[in-house]
N, C-alpha and C. Protein backbone atom coordinates (compact mmCIF):
# COMPACT_ATOMS: atom_id res chain seq x y z
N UNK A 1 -14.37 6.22 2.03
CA UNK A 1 -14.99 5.78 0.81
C UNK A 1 -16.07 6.77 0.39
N UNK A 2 -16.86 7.28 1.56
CA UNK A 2 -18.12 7.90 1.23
C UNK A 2 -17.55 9.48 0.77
N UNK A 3 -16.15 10.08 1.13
CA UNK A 3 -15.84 11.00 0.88
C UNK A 3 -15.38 11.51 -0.83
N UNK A 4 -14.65 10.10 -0.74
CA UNK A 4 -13.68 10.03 -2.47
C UNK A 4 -15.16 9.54 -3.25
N UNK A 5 -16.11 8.87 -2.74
CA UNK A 5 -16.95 8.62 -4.32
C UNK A 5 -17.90 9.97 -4.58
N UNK A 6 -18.27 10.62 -3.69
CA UNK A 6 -18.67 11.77 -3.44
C UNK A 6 -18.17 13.15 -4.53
N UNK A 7 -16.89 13.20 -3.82
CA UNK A 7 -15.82 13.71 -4.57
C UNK A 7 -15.65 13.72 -6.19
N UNK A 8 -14.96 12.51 -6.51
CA UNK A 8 -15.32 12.14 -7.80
C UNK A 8 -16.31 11.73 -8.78
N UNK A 9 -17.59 11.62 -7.83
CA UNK A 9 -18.80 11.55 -8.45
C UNK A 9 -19.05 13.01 -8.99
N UNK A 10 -18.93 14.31 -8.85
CA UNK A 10 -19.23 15.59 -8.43
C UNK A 10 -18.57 15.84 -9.69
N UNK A 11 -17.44 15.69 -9.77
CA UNK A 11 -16.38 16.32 -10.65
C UNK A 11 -16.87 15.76 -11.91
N UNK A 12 -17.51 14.38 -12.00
CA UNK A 12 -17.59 13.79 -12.94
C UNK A 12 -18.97 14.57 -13.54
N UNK A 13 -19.80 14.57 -12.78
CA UNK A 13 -21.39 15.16 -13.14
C UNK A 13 -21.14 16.79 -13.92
N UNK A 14 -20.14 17.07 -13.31
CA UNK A 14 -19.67 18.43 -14.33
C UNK A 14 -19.60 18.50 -15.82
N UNK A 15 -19.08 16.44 -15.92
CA UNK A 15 -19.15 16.85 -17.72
C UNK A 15 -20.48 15.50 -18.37
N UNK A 16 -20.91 15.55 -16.68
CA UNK A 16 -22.42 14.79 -17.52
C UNK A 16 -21.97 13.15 -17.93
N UNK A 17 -21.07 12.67 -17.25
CA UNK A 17 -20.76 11.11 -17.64
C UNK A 17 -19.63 10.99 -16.76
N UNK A 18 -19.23 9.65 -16.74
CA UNK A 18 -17.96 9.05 -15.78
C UNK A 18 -19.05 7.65 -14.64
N UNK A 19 -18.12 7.06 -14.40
CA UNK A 19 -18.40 5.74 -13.31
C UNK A 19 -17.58 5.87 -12.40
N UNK A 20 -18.12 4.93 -11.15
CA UNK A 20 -17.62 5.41 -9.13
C UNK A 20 -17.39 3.40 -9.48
N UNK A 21 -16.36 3.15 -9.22
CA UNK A 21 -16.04 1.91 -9.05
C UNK A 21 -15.77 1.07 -7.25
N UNK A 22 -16.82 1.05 -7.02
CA UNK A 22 -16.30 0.78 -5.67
C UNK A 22 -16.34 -1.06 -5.32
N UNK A 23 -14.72 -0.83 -5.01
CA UNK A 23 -14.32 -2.44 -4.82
C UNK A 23 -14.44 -3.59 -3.68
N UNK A 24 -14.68 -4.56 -3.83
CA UNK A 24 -14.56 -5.48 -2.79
C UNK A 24 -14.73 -6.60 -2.69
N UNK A 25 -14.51 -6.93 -1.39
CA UNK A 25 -14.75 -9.03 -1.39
C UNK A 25 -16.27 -9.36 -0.35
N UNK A 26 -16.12 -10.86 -0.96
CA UNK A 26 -17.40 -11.29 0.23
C UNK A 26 -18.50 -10.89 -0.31
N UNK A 27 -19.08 -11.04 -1.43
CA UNK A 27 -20.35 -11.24 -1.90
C UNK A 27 -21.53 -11.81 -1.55
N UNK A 28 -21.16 -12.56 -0.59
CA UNK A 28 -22.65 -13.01 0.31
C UNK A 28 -22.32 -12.88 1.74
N UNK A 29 -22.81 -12.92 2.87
CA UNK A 29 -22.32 -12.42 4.11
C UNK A 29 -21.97 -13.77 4.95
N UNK A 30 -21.39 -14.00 5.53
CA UNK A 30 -20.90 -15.31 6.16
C UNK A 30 -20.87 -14.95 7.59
N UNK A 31 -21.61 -15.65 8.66
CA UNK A 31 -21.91 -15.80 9.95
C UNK A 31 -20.66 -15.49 10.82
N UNK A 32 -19.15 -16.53 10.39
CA UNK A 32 -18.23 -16.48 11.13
C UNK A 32 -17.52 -14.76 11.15
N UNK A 33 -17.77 -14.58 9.99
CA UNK A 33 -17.27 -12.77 9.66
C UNK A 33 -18.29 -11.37 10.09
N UNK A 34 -19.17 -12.37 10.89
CA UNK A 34 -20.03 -11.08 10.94
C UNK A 34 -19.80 -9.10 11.08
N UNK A 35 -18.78 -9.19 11.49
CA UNK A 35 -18.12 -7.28 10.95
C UNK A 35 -17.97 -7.61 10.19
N UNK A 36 -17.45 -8.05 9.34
CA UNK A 36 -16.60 -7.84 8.02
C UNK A 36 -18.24 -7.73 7.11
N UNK A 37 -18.89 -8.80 7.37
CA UNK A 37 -19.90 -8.89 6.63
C UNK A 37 -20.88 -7.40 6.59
N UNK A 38 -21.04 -6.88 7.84
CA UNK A 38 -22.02 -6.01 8.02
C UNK A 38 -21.43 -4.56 7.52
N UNK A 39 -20.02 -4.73 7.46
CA UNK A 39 -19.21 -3.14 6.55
C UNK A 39 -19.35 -3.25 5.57
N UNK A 40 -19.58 -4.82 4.75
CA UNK A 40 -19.77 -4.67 3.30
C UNK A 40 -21.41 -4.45 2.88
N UNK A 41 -21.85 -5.60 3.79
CA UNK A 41 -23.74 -4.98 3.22
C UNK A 41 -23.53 -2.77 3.45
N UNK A 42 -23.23 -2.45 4.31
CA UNK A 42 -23.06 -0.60 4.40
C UNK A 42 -22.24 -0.35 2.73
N UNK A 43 -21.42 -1.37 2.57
CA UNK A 43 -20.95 -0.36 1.20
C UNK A 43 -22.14 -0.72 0.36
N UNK A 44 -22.57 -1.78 0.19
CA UNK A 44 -22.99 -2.01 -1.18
C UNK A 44 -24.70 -1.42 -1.21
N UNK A 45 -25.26 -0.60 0.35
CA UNK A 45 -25.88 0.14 0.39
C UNK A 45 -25.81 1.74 -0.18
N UNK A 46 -24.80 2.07 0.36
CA UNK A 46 -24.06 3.40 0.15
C UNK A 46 -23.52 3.05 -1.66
N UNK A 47 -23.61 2.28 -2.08
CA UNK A 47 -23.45 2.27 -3.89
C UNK A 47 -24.78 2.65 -4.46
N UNK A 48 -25.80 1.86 -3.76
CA UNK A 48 -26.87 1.92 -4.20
C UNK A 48 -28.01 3.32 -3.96
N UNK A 49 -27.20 4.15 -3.18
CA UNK A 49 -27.43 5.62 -2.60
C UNK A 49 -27.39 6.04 -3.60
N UNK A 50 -25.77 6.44 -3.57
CA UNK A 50 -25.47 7.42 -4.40
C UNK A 50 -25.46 7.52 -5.76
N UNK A 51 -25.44 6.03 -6.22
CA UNK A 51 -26.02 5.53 -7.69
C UNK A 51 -27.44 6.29 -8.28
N UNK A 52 -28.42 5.83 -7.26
CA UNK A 52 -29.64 7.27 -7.06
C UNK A 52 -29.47 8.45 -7.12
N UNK A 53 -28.03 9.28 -6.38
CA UNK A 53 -28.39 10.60 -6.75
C UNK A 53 -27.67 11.14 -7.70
N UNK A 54 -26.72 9.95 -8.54
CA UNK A 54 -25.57 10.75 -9.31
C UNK A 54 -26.18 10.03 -10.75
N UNK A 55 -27.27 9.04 -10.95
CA UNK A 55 -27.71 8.64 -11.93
C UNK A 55 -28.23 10.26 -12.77
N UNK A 56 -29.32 10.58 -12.60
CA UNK A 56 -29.59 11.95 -13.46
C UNK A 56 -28.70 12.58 -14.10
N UNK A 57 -27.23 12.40 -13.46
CA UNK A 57 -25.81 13.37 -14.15
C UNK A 57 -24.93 12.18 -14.74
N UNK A 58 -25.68 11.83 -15.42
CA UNK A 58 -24.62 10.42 -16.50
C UNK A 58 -23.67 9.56 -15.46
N UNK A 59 -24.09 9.43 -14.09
CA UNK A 59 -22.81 8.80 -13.57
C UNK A 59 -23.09 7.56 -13.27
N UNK A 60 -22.47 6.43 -13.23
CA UNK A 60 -22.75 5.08 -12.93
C UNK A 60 -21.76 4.61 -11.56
N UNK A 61 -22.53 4.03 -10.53
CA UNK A 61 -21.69 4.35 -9.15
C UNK A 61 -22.20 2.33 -9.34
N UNK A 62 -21.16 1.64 -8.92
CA UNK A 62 -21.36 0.07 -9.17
C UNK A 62 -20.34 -0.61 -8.08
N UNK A 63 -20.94 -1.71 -7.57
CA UNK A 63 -19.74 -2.67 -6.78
C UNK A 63 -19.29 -3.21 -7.36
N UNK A 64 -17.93 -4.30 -7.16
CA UNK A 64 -17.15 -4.70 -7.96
C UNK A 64 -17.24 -5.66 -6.65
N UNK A 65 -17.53 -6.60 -6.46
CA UNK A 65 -17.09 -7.81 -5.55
C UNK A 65 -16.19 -9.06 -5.90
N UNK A 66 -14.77 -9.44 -5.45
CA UNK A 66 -14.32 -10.35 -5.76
C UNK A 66 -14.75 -11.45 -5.31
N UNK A 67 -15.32 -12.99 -5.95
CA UNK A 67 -15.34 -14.11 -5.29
C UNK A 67 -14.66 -15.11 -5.38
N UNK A 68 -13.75 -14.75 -4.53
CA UNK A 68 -12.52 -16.22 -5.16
C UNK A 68 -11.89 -16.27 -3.37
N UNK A 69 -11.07 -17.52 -3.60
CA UNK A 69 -10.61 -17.66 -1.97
C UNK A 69 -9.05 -17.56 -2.53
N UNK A 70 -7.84 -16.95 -2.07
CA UNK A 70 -6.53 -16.96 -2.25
C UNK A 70 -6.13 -17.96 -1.64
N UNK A 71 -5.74 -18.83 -2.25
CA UNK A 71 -4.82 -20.51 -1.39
C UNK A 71 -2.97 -20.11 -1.92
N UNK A 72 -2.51 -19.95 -1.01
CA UNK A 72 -0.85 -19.79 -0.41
C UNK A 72 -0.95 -20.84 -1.76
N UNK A 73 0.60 -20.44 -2.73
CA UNK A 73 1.00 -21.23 -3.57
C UNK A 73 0.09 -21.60 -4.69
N UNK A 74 -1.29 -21.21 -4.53
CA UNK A 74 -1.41 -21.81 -6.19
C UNK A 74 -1.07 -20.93 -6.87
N UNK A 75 -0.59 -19.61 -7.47
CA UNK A 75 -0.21 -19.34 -8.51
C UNK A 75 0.99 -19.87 -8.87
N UNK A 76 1.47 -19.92 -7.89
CA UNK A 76 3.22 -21.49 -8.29
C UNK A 76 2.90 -22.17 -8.73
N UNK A 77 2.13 -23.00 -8.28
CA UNK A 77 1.64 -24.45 -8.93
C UNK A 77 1.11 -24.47 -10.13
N UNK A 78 0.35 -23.11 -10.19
CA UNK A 78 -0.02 -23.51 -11.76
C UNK A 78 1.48 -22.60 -12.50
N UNK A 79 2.23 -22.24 -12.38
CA UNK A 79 2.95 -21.72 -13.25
C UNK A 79 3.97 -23.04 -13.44
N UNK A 80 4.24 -23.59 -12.25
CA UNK A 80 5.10 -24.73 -12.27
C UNK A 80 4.42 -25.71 -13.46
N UNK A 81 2.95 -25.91 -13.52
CA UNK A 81 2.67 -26.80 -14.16
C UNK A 81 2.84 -26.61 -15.87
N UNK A 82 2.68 -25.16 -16.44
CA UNK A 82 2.59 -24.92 -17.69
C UNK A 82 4.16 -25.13 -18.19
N UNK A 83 5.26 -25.00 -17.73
CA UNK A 83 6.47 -25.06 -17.74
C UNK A 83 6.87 -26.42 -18.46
């Protein structure tokens, strides 16, 4: 991650604008996940890095966190239902 936003942060500062979209889940940290939790607080540190050093060169470096839970079958169910 730290290589490609790096990367494309760089290329982007060349023409003085562009955004680093860096994606993910788990928006608040949950006890039972504790790795999972503690790789995401590191990304959404490392956004807030490099957001600092690529801000001066028009670049916008941002998390994207999904909060939703995937439950098996509801997109069936609701497609079944509009039908």
């Amino acid at each position: 991650m730290l290589i490609a936003a790096v990367h494309f942060a760089s290329a982007m500062a060349c023409d003085g604008r562009g955004a680093v979209l860096i994606t993910g889940g788990m928006p608040r940290p949950e006890a039972r996940y504790t790795s999972l939790s503690l790789g995401k607080a590191g990304a959404r540190v490392l956004t807030e890095l490099l957001f600092e050093e690529y801000r001066p060169h028009g670049i916008h470096i941002v998390t994207v966190a999904v909060d939703c839970r995937m439950v098996c079958g509801a997109l069936l169910g609701a497609a079944s239902a509009a039908v």
